[in-house]
C-alpha atoms as a PDB file:
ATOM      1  CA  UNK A   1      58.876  64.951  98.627  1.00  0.00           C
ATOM      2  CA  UNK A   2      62.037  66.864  97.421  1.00  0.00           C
ATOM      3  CA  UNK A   3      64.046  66.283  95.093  1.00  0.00           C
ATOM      4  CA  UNK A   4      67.623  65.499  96.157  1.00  0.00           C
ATOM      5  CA  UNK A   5      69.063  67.624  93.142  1.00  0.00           C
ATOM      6  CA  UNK A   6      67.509  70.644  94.721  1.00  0.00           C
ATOM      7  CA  UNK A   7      67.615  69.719  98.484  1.00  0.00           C
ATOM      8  CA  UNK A   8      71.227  71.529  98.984  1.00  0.00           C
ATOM      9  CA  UNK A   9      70.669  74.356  96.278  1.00  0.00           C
ATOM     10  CA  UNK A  10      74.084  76.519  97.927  1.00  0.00           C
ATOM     11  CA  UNK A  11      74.608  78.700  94.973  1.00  0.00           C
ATOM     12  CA  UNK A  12      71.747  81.538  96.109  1.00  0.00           C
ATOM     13  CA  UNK A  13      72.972  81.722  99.168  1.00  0.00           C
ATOM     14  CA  UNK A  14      76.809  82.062  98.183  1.00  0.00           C
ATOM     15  CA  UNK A  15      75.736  84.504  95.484  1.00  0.00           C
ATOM     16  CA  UNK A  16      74.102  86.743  97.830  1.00  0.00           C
ATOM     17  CA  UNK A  17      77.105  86.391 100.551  1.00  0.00           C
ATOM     18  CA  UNK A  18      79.591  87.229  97.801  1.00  0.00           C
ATOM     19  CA  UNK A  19      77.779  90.476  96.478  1.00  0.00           C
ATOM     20  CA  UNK A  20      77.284  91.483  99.945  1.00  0.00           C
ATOM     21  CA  UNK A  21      80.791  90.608 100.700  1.00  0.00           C
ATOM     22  CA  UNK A  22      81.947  93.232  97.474  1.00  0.00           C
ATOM     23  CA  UNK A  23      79.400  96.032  99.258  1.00  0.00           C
ATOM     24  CA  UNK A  24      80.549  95.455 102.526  1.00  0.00           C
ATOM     25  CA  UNK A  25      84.644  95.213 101.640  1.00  0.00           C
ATOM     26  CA  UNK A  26      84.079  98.610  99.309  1.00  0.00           C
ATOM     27  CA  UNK A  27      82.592  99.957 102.801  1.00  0.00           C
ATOM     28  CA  UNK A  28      85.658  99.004 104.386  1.00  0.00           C
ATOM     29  CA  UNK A  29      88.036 100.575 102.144  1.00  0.00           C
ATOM     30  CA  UNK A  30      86.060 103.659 101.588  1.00  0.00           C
ATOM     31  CA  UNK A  31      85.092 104.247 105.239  1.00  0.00           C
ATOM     32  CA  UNK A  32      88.955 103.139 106.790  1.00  0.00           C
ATOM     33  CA  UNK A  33      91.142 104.194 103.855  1.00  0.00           C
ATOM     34  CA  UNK A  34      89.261 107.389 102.315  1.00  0.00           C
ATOM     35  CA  UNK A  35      87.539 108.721 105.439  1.00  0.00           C
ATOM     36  CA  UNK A  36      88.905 107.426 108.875  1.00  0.00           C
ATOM     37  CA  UNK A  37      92.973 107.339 108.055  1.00  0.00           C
ATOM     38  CA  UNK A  38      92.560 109.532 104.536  1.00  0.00           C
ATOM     39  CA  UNK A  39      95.553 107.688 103.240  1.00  0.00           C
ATOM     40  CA  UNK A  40      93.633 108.102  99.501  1.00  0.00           C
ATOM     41  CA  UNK A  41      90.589 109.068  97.502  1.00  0.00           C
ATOM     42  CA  UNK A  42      89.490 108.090  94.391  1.00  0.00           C
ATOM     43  CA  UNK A  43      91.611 110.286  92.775  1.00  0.00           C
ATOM     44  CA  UNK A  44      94.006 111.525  94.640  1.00  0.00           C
ATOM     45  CA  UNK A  45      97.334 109.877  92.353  1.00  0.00           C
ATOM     46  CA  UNK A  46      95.719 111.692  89.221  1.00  0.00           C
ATOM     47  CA  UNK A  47      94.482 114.985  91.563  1.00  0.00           C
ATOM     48  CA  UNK A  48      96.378 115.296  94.272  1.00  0.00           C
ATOM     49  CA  UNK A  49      94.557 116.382  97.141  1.00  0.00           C
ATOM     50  CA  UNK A  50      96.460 119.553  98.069  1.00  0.00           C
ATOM     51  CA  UNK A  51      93.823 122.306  96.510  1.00  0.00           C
ATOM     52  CA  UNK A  52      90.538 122.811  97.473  1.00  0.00           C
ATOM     53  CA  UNK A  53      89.405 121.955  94.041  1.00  0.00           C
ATOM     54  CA  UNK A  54      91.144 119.071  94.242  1.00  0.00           C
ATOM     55  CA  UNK A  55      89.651 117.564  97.722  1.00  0.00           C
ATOM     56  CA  UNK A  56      86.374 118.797  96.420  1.00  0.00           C
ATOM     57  CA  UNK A  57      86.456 116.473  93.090  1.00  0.00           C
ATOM     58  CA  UNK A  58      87.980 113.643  95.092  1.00  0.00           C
ATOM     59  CA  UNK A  59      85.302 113.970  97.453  1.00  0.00           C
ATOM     60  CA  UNK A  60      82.556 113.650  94.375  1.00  0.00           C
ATOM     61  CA  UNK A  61      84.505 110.314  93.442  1.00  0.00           C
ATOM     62  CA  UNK A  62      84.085 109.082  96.514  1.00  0.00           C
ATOM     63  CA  UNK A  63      80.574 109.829  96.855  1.00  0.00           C
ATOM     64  CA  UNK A  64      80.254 107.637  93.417  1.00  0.00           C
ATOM     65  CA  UNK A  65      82.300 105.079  95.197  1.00  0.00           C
ATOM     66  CA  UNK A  66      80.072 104.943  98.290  1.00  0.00           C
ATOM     67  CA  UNK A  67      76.942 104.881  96.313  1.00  0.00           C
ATOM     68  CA  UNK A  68      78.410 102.071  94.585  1.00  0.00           C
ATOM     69  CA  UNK A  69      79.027 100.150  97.756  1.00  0.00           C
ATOM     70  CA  UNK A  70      75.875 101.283  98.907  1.00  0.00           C
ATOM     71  CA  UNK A  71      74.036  99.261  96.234  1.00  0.00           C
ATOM     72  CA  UNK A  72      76.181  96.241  96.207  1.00  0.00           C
ATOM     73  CA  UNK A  73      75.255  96.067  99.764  1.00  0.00           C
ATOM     74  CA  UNK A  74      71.829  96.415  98.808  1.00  0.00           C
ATOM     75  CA  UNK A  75      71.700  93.862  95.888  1.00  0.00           C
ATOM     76  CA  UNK A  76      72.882  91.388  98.447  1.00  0.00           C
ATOM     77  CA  UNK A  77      70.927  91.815 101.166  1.00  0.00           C
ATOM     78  CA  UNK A  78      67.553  91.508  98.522  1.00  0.00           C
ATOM     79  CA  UNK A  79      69.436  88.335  97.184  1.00  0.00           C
ATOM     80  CA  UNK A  80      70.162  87.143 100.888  1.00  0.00           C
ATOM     81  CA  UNK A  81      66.425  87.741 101.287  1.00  0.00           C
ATOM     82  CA  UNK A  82      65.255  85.772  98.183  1.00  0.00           C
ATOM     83  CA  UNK A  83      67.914  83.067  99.397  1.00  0.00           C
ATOM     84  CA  UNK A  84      66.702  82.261 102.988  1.00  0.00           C
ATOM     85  CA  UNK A  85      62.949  82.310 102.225  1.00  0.00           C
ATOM     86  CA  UNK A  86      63.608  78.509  99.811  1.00  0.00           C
ATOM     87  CA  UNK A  87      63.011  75.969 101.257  1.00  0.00           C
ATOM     88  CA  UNK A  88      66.036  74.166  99.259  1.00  0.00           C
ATOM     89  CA  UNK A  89      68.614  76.447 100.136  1.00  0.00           C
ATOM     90  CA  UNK A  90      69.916  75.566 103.521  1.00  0.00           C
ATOM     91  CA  UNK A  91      70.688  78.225 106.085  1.00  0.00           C
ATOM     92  CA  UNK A  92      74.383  78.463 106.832  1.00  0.00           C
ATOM     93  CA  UNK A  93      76.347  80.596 109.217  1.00  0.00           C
ATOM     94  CA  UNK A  94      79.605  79.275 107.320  1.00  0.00           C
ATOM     95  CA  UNK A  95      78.744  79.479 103.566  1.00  0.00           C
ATOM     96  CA  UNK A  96      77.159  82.780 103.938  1.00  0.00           C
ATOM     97  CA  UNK A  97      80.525  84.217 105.859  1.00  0.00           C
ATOM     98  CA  UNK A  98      82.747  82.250 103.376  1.00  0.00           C
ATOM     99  CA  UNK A  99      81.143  84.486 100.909  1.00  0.00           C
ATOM    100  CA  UNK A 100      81.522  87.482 102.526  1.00  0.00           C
ATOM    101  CA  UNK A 101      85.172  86.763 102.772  1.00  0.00           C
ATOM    102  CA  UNK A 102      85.129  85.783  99.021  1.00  0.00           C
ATOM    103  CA  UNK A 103      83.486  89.162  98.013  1.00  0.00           C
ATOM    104  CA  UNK A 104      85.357  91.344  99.942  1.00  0.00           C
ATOM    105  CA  UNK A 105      88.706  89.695  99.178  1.00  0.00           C
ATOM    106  CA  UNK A 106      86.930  89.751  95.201  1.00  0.00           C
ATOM    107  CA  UNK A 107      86.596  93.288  95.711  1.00  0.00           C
ATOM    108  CA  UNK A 108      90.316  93.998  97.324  1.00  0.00           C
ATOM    109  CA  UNK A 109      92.035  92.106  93.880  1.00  0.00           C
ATOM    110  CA  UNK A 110      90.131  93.758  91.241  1.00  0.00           C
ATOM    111  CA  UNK A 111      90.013  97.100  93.067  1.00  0.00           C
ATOM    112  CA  UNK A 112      93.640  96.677  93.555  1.00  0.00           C
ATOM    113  CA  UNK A 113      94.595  95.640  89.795  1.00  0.00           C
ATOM    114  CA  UNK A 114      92.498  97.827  88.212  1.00  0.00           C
ATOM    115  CA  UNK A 115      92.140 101.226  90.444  1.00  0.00           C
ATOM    116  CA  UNK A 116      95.882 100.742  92.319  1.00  0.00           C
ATOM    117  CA  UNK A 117      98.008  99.339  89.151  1.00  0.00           C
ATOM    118  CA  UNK A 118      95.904  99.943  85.741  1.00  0.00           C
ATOM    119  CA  UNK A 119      94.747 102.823  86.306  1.00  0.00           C
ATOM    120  CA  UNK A 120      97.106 104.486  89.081  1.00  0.00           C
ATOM    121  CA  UNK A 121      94.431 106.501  89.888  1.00  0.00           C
ATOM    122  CA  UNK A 122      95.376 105.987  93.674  1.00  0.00           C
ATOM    123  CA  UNK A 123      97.269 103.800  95.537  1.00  0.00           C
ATOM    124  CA  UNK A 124      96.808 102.353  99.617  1.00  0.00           C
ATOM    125  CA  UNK A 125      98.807 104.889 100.965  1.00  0.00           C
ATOM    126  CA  UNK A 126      99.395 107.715  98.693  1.00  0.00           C
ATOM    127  CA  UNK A 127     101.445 109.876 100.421  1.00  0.00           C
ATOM    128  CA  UNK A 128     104.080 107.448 101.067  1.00  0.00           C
ATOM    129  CA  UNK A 129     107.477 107.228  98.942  1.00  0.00           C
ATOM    130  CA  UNK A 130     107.108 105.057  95.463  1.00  0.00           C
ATOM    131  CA  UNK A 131     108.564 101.796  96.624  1.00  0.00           C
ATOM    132  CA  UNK A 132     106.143 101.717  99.855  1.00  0.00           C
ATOM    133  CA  UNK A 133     103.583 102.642  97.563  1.00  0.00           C
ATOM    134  CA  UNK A 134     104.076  99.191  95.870  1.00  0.00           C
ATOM    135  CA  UNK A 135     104.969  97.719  99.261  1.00  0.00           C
ATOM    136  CA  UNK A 136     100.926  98.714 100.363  1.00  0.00           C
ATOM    137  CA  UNK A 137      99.304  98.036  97.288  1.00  0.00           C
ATOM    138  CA  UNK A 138     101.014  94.147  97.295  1.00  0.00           C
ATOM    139  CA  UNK A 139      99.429  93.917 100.543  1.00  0.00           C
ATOM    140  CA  UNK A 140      96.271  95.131  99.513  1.00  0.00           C
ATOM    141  CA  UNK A 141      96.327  92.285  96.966  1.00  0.00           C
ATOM    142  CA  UNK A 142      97.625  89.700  99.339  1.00  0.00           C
ATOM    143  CA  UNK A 143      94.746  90.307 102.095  1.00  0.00           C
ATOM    144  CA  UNK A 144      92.271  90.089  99.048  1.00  0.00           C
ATOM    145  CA  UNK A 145      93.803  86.534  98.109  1.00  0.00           C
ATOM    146  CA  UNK A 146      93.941  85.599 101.567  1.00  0.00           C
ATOM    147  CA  UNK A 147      90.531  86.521 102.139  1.00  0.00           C
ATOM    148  CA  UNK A 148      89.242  84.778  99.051  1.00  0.00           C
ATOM    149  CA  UNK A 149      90.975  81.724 100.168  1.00  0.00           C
ATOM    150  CA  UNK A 150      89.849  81.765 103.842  1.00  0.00           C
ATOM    151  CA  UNK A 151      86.045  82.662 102.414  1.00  0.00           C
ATOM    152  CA  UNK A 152      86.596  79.226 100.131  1.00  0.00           C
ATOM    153  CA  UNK A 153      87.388  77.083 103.037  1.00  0.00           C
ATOM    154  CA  UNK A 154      84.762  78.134 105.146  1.00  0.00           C
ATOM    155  CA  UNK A 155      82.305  77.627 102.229  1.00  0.00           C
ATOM    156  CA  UNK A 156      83.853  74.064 101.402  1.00  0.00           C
ATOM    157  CA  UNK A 157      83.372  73.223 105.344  1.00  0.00           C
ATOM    158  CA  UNK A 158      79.865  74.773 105.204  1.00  0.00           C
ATOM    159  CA  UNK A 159      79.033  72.107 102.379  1.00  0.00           C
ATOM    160  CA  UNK A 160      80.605  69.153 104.128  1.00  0.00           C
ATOM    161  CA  UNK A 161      78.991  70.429 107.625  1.00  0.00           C
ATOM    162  CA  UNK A 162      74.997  70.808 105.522  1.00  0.00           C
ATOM    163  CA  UNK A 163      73.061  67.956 105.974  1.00  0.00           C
ATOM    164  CA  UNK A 164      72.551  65.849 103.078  1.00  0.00           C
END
């Protein structure tokens, strides 16, 4: 018999969505932002990328960025693993994509407070002129708190919905 403490054990399966949800939202920015629309790199407010030097140690950054992501994603998915294999953790669509949402939104705020406005060592569109710099990097931080919020709902919903 089980013990009703540990029957609904969420927590390993919300830790594993979240860290996959920081892998996967790093993916998103690096792959859409630094490859696909190359609106930034890494470095590219500190080195901007108009030399080939310049585009060549961005492009290292990067790399480090992506390898970053890369085992995020990969510390989740072992953690997701570990998670779904309990018997006291129940399986949920909703709690695991409510932590997604947390992580990547997680990874959009502190990205965007540290990298964007700390450190100014890019910002979401760096070519554009300084006040629609801010203008993107406020809406950087705004889809990161929406995303956090949205990822909480669906989490609190995917507790109510779990059977007792």
């Amino acid at each position: 018999m089980m013990n009703l403490k540990t029957k609904n054990n969420f927590k390993p399966l919300i830790t594993a969505g979240t860290i996959l949800g920081l892998g996967m939202g790093g993916f998103v920015d690096g792959i859409l932002f630094h490859q696909i629309l190359q609106l930034h790199s890494m470095l590219s407010n500190r080195l901007f990328p108009d030399t080939l030097i310049n585009v060549e140690i961005n492009m290292f950054w990067d790399g480090l960025f992506h390898a970053f992501t890369w085992i995020m994603t990969l510390i989740g998915l072992a953690l997701l693993w570990k998670a779904v294999r309990r018997v006291d953790v129940p399986k949920s669509t909703k709690i695991l994509v409510g932590s997604m949402l947390f992580g990547w939104g997680l990874f959009n705020l502190v990205e965007g407070i540290i990298d964007h406005q700390l450190l100014q060592v890019h910002h979401v569109v760096q070519r554009a002129a300084q006040p629609a710099q801010l203008y993107w990097d406020l809406l950087f931080l705004a889809a990161g708190i929406v995303l956090i919020v949205l990822g909480r709902v669906l989490i609190q919903s995917g507790r109510k919905a779990a059977p007792l």
